[in-house]
Protein backbone atom coordinates (compact mmCIF):
# COMPACT_ATOMS: atom_id res chain seq x y z
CA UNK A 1 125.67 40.65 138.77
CA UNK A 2 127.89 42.94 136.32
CA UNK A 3 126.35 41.08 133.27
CA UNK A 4 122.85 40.99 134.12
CA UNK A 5 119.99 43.41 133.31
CA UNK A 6 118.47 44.83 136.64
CA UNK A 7 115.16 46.78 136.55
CA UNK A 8 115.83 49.09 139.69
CA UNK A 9 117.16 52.55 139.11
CA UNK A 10 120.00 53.72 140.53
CA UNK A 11 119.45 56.85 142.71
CA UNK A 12 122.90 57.10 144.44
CA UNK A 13 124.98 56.42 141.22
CA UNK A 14 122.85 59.48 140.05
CA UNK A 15 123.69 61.03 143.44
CA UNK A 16 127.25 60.32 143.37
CA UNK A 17 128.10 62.03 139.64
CA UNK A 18 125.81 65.32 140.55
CA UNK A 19 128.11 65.60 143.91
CA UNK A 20 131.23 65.68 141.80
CA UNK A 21 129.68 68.48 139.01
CA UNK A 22 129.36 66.35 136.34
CA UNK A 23 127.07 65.86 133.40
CA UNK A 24 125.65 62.04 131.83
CA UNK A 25 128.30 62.67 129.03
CA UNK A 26 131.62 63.66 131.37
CA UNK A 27 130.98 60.56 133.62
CA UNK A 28 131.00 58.38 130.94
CA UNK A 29 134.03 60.01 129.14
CA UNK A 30 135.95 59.56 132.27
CA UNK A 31 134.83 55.87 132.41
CA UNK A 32 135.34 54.88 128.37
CA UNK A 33 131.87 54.52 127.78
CA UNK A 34 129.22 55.92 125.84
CA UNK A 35 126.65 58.28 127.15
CA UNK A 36 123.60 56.31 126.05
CA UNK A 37 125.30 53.26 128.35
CA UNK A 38 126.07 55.45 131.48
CA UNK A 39 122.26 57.09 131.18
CA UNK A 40 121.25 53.43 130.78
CA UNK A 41 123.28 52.85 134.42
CA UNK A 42 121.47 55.25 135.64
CA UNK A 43 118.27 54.44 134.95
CA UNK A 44 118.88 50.47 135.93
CA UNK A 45 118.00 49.53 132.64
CA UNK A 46 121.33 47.57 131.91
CA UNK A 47 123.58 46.13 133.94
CA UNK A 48 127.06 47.51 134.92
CA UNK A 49 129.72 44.88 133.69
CA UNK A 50 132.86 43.39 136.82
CA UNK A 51 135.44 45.29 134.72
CA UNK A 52 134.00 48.86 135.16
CA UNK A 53 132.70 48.65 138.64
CA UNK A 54 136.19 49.44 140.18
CA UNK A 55 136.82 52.81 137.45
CA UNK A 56 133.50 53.95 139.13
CA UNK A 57 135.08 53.84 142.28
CA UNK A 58 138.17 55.18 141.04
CA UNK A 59 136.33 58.26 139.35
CA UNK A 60 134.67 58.83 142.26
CA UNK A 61 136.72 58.59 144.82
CA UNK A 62 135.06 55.76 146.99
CA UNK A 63 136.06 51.96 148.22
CA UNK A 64 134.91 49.56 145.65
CA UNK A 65 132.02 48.28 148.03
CA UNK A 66 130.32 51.63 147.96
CA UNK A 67 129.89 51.60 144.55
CA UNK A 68 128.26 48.10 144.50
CA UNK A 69 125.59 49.23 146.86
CA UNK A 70 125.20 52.15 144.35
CA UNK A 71 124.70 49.39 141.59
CA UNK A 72 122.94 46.04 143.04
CA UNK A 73 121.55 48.16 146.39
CA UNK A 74 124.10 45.23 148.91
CA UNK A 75 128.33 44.43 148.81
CA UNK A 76 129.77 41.51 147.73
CA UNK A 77 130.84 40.54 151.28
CA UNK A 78 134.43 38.99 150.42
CA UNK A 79 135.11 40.28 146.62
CA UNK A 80 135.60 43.72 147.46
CA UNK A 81 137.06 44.45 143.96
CA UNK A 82 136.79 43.48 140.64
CA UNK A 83 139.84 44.01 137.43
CA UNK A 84 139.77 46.58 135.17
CA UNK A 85 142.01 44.96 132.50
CA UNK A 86 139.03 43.16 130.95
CA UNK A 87 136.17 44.37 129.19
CA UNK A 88 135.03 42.91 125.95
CA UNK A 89 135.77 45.49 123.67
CA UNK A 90 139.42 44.63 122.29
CA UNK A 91 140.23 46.78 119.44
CA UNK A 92 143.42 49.10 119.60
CA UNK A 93 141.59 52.25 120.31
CA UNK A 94 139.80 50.99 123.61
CA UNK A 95 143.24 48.93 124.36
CA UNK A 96 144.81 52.16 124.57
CA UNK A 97 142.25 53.94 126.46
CA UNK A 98 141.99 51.69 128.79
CA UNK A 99 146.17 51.23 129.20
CA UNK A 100 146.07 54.82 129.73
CA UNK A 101 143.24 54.43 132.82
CA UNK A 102 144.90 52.33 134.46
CA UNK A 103 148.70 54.15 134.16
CA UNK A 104 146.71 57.84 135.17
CA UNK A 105 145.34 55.86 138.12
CA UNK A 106 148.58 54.33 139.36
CA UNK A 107 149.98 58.31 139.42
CA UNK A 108 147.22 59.71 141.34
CA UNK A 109 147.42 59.54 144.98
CA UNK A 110 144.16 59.35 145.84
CA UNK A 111 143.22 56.31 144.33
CA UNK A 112 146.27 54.30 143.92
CA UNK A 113 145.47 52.74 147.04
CA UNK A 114 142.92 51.52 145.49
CA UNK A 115 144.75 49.09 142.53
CA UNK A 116 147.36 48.09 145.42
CA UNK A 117 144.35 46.67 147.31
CA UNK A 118 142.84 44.64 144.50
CA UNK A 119 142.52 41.27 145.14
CA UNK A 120 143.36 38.60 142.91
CA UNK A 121 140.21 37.38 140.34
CA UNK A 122 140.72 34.16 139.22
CA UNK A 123 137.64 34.35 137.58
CA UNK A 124 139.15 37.39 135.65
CA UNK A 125 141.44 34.68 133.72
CA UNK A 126 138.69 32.47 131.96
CA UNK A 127 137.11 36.06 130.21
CA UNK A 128 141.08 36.69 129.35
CA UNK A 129 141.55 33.95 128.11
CA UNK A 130 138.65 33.61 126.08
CA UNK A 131 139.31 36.96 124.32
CA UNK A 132 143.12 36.02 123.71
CA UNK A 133 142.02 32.80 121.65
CA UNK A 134 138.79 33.49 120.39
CA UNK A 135 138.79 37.76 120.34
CA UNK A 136 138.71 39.40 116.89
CA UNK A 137 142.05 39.67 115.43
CA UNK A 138 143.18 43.45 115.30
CA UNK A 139 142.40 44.78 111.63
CA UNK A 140 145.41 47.43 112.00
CA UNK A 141 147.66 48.65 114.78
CA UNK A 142 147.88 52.16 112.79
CA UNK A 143 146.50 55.38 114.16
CA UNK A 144 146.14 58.40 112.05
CA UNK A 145 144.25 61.03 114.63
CA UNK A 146 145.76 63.94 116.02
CA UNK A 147 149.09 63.72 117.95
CA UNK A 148 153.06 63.83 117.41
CA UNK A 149 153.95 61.44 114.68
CA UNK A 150 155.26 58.37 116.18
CA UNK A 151 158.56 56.52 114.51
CA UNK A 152 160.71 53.46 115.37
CA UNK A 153 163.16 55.35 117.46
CA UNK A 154 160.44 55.68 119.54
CA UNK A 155 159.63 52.52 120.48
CA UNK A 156 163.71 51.77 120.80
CA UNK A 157 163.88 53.75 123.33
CA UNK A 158 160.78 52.39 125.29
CA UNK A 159 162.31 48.87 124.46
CA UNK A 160 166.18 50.30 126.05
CA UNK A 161 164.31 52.15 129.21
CA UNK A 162 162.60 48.62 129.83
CA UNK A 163 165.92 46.50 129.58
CA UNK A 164 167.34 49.01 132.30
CA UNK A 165 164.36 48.74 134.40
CA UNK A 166 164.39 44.85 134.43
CA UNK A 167 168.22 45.13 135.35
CA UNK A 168 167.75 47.14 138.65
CA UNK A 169 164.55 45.08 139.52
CA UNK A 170 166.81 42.19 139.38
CA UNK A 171 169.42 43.67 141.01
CA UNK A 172 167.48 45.30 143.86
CA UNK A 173 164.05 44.11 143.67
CA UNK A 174 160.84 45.51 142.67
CA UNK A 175 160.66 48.40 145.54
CA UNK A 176 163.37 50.69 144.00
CA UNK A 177 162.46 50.12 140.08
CA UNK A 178 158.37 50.46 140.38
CA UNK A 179 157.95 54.06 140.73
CA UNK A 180 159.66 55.02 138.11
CA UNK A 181 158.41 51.92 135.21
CA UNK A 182 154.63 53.03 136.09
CA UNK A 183 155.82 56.89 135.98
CA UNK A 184 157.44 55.92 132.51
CA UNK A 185 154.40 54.40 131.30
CA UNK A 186 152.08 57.30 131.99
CA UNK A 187 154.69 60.23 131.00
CA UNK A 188 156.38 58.75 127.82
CA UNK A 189 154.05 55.69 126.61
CA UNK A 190 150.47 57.05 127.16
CA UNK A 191 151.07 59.99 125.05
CA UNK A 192 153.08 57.92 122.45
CA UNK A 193 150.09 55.30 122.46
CA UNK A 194 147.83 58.41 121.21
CA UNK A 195 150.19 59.83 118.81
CA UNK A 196 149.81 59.01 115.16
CA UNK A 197 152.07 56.19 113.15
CA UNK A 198 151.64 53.65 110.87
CA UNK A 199 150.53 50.00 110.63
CA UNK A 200 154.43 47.94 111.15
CA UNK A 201 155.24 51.23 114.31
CA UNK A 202 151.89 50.56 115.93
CA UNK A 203 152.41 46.84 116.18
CA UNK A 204 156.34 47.44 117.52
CA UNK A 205 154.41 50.32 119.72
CA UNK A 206 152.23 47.62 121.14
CA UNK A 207 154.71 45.69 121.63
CA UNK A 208 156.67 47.64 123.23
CA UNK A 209 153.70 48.73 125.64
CA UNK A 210 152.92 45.34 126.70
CA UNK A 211 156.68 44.84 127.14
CA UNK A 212 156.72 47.92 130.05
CA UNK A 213 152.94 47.35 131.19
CA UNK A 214 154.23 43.33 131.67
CA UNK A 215 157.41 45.07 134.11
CA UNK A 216 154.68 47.19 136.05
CA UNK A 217 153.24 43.77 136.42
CA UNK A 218 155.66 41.99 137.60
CA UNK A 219 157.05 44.86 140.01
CA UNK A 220 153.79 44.61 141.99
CA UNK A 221 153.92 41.08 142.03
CA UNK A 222 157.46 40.94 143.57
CA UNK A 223 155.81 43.04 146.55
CA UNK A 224 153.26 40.90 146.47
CA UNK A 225 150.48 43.54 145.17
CA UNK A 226 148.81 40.29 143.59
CA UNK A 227 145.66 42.08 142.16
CA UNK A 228 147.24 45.17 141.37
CA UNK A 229 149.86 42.46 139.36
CA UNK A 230 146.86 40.82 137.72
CA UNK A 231 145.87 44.13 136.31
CA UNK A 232 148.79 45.18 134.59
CA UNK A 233 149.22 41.22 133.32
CA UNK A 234 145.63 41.52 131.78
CA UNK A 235 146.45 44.94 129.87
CA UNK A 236 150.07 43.84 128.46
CA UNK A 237 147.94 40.97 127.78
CA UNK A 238 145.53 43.24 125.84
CA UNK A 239 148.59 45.36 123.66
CA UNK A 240 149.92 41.94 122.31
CA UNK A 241 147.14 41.18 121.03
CA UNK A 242 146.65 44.99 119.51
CA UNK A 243 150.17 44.06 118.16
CA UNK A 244 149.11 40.97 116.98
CA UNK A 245 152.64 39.61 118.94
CA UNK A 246 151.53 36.06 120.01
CA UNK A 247 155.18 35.36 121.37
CA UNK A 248 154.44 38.30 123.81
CA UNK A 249 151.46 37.33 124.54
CA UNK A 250 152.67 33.81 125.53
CA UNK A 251 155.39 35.41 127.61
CA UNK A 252 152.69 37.17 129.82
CA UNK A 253 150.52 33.61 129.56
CA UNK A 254 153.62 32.43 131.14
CA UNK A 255 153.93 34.93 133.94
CA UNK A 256 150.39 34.72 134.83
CA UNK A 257 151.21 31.05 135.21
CA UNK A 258 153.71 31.74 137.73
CA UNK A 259 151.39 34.09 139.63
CA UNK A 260 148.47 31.26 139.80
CA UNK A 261 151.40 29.03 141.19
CA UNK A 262 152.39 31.36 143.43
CA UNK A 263 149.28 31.67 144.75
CA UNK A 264 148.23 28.03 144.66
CA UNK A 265 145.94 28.44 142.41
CA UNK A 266 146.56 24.84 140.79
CA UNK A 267 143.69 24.46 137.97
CA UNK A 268 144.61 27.83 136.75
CA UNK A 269 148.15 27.80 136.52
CA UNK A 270 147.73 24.91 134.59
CA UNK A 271 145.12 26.58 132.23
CA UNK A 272 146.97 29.37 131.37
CA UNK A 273 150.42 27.16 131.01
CA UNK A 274 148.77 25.30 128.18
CA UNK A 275 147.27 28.45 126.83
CA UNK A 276 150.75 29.80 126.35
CA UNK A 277 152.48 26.16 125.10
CA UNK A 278 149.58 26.03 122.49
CA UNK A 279 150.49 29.66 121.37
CA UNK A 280 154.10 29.94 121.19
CA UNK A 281 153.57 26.44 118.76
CA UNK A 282 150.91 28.18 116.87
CA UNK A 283 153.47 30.85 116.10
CA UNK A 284 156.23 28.40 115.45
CA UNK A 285 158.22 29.94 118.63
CA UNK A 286 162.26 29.23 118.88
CA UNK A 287 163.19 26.18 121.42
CA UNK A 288 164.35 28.47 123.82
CA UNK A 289 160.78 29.82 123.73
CA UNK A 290 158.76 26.72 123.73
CA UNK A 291 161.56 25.57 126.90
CA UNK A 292 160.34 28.65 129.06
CA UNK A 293 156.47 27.60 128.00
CA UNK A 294 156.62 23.41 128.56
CA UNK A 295 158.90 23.32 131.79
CA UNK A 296 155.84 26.01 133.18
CA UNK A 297 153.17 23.70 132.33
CA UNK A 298 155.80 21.09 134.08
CA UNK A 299 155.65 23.16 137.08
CA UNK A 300 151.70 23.89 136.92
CA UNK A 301 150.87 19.82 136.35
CA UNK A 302 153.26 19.48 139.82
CA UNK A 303 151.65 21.61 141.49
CA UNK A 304 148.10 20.34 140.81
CA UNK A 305 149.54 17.39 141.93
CA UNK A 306 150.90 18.22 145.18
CA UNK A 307 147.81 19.97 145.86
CA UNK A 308 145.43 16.70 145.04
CA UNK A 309 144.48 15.17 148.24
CA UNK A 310 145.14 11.33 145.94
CA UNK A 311 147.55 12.34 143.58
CA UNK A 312 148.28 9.78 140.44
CA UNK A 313 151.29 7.98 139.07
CA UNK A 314 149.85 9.05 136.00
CA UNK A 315 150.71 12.99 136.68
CA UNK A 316 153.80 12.62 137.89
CA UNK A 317 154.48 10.96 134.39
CA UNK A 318 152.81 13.91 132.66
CA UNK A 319 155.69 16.27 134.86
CA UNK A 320 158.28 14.18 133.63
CA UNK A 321 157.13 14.41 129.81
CA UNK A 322 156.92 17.62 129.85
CA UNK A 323 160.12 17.96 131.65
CA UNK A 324 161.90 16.01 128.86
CA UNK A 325 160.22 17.92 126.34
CA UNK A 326 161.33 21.30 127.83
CA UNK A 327 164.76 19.97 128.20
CA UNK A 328 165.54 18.63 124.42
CA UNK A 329 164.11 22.11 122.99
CA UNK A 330 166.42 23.86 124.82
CA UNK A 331 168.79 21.62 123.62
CA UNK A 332 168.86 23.18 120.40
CA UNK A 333 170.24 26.27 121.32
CA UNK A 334 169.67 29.97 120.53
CA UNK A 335 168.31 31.31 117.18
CA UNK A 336 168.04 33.89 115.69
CA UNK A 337 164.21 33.94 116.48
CA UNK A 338 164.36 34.23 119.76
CA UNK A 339 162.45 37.35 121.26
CA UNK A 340 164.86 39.47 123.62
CA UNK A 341 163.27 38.55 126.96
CA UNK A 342 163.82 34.74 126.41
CA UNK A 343 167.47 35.62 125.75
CA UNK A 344 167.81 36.12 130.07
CA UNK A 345 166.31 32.80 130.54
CA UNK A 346 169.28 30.98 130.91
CA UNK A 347 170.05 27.16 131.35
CA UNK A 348 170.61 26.57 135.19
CA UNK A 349 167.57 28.66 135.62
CA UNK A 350 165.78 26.17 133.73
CA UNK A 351 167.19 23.40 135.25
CA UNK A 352 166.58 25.46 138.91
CA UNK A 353 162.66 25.42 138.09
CA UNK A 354 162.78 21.56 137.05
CA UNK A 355 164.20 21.15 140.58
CA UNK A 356 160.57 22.78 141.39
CA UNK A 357 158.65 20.44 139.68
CA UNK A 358 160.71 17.28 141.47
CA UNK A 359 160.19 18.85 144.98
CA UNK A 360 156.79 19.52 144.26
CA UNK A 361 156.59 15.43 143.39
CA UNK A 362 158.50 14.92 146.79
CA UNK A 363 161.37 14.05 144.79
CA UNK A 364 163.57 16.40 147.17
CA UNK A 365 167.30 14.64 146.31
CA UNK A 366 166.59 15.57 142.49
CA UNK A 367 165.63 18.94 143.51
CA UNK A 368 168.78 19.95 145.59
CA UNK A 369 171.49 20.32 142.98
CA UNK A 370 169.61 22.14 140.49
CA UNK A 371 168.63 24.74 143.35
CA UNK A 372 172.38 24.89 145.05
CA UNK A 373 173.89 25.23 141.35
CA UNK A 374 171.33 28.61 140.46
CA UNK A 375 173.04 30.36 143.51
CA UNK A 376 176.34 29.78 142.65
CA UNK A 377 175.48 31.09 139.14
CA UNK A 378 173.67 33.88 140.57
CA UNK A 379 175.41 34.67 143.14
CA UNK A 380 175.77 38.45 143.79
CA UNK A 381 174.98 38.84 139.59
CA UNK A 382 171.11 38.41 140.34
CA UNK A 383 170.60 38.11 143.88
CA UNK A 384 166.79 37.68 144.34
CA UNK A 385 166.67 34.43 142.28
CA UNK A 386 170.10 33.80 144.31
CA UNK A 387 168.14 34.05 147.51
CA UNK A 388 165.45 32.13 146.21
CA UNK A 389 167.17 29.41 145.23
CA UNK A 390 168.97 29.07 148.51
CA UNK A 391 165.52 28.84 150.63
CA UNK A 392 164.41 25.96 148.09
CA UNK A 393 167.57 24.32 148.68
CA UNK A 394 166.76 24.58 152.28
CA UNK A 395 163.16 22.69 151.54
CA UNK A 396 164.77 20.16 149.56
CA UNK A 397 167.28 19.13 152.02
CA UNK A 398 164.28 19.69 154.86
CA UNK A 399 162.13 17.43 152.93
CA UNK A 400 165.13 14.90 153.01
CA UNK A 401 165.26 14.96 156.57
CA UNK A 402 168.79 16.80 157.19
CA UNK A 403 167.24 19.77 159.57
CA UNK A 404 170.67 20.93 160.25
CA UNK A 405 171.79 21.18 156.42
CA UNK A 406 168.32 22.97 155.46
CA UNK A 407 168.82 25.37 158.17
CA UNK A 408 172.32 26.20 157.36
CA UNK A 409 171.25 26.54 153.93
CA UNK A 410 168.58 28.96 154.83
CA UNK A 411 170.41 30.94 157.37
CA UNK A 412 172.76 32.23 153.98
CA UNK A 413 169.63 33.32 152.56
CA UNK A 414 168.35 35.56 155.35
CA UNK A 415 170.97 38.73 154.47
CA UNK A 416 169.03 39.48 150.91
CA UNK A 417 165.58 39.99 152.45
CA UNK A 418 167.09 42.87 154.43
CA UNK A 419 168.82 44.42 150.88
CA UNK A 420 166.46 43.64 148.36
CA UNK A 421 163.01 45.79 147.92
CA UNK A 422 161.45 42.43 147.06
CA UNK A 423 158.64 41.12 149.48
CA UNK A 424 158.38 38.00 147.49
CA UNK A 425 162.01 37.26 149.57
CA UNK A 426 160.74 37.65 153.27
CA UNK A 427 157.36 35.46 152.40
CA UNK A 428 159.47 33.02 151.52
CA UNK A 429 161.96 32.81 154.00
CA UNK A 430 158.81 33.46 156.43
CA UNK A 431 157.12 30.27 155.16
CA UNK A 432 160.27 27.91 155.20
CA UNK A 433 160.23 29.20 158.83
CA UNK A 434 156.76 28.01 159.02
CA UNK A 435 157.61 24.34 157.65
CA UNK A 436 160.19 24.27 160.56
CA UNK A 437 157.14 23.40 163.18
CA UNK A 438 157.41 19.81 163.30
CA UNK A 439 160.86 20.58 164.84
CA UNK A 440 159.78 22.92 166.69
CA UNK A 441 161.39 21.91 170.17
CA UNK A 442 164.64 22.20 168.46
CA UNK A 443 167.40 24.18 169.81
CA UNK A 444 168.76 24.90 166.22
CA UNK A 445 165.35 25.70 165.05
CA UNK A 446 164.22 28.42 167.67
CA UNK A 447 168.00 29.30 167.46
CA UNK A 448 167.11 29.74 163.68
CA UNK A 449 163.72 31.78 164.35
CA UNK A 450 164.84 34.22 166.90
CA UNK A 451 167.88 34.66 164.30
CA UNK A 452 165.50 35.45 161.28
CA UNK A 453 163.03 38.03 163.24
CA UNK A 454 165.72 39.87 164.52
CA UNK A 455 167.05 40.87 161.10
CA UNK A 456 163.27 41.23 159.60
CA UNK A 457 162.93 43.35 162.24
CA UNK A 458 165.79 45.51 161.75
């Protein structure tokens, strides 16, 4: 595969760059590689690593699958994609290269199809991972080459644009706010990225970067463009560590977690949970912090274990540990340590995603309150996590039995997934739908159904 040597040379790749007009060196300028490696492509003598197979297909205009017949002479059948946000150089100059790449591709129209149909890798995560603990540390975030000097009024204002960015996404969901965050990051950032500044701007730069990249993320994973997500998770992923800012790089840990539970992806979530707890204590992180980070692994361990087909006593007690670990840090309060973004994670949120955990457990009466008190805090303030919280109210009290209750409690919910550009909202209230077929000969339920498709479909 991507890693291996192969012997056979590679006619069509050749093919492929002489159709477009270009030379050995321009293809692999375009791709971030050296010309000895793309002539080496070419002639078969070394393999073509997962993380550049989709920039091939970006460069040249072609679905991923094409370009694997062009390297290994077949298709991967049901991996049609691989990330880009991966490769095993991780110094700041190829970390901004390669953050550039991936914002020029998400402007151009005739490939940005192609990072909004990326699947999700979770074998992307292990080689993340891996480089995140183990990669070389960053020798200096400075960058003295040509370009407009670079100060700390720059990076304000990247830090400022992403506060405002994060307030409409919550306030209207990702749809309205993405365009313009991945616009932002290839107009304003990119450039800045290549400017020139010293060694304490370029780690605040980095920061900063990751900060945006991280919203880009998370924008594509509230419309449920889970690769595309993963891609921008991997590169903000990529700029901490550039800005040697372990706190926000066990932020994105910690969002990548709640992707992987998302998508049921039990073993991982759990994975990258720890990787995050075991980061935010190697950088002695505020309560608050290390809160956000144990009550995910909380979350992650109940998932695992509603997914087990014999799940223990033993990791339900883990849940609760960590629960009542993740409760007593927060405990402390707010210090002056705390990064900005954990400064928005607020206490009935945290108690909202312990309600999680319990209904994961089955535990549905501990989950109810926790879930009904978010939406009254919520409310119209942040409406998405409003509406959210109201559908896993409705599970809880489904789980308990009281039909009638849940679907009251999910009917409220129903108006936000018509005015909020989030499609996170209708999968859920589509799947609570779905847990409604036991009942299915139920005048309130098909009462319910018909109700809910009629204002999806308007």
């Amino acid at each position: 595969m991507g890693g291996q040597r192969s012997r056979k040379t590679r006619p069509e790749l050749v093919r492929a760059r002489v159709r477009r007009g270009m030379s050995q060196e321009a293809a692999a300028e375009a791709l971030g590689v050296t010309p000895t490696t793309w002539a080496r492509w070419e002639r078969g003598e070394q393999g073509v690593r997962a993380c550049y197979r989709p920039l091939i297909a970006a460069v040249f205009g072609v679905e991923a699958v094409e370009v694997e017949r062009w390297i290994d002479g077949w298709s991967y059948g049901e991996t049609s994609s691989w990330p880009i946000a991966g490769c095993d150089d991780d110094s700041p100059a190829a970390t901004v290269k390669s953050a550039a790449l991936l914002w020029r591709l998400e402007m151009d129209p005739s490939r940005r199809h192609l990072l909004a149909s990326l699947p999700f890798v979770p074998g992307a995560l292990g080689e993340w991972l891996v480089s995140w603990n183990y990669g070389t540390p960053t020798a200096s975030a400075a960058r003295q080459d040509e370009g407009r000097e670079v100060g700390l009024a720059d990076v304000a204002r990247i830090v400022e644009a992403q506060k405002a960015f994060g307030q409409i996404d919550q306030r209207f969901g990702a749809g309205l706010v993405r365009p313009v965050v991945v616009k932002y990051l290839h107009e304003t950032v990119a450039p800045l990225l290549r400017g020139r500044y010293d060694e304490r701007v370029g780690s605040e730069l980095m920061t900063a970067a990751a900060g945006m990249t991280w919203l880009a993320g998370w924008t594509a994973f509230d419309l449920n463009r889970h690769g595309q997500a993963q891609q921008h998770f991997g590169q903000a992923l990529r700029l901490a560590k550039s800005g040697d800012d372990p706190l926000t790089g066990a932020w994105v840990l910690a969002t990548l977690t709640r992707q992987a539970i998302h998508l049921e992806q039990g073993a991982w979530a759990v994975w990258l949970a720890r990787a995050a707890v075991d980061t935010a204590r190697r950088a002695e992180a505020s309560p608050h912090v290390m809160a956000l980070m144990l009550v995910r692994e909380a979350w992650a361990t109940a998932l695992q274990a509603k997914l087990a087909e014999n799940p223990d006593r033993h990791t339900a007690k883990q849940v609760e540990r960590l629960i009542t670990e993740a409760e007593r840090a927060y405990a402390q309060g707010a210090t002056d340590r705390d990064p900005e973004w954990v400064g928005r994670y607020e206490e009935v949120e945290l108690n909202a995603q312990v309600g999680r955990c319990w209904s994961m457990l089955g535990e549905h009466r501990r989950a109810v309150g926790p879930a009904e008190a978010a939406v009254i805090e919520f409310g119209e303030r942040v409406p998405r996590t409003a509406q959210f919280n109201q559908l896993h109210a409705a599970e809880a009290y489904l789980g308990m039995g009281e039909l009638e209750q849940a679907l009251d409690s999910a009917r409220a919910a129903i108006p936000a997934t018509k005015t909020l550009t989030s499609a996170r909202t209708v999968e859920l209230a589509r799947q609570f739908a779905g847990q409604l077929e036991p009942y299915g000969d139920s005048v309130m339920v098909r009462e319910f159904r018909d109700h809910l498709n009629s204002e999806l479909a308007a």
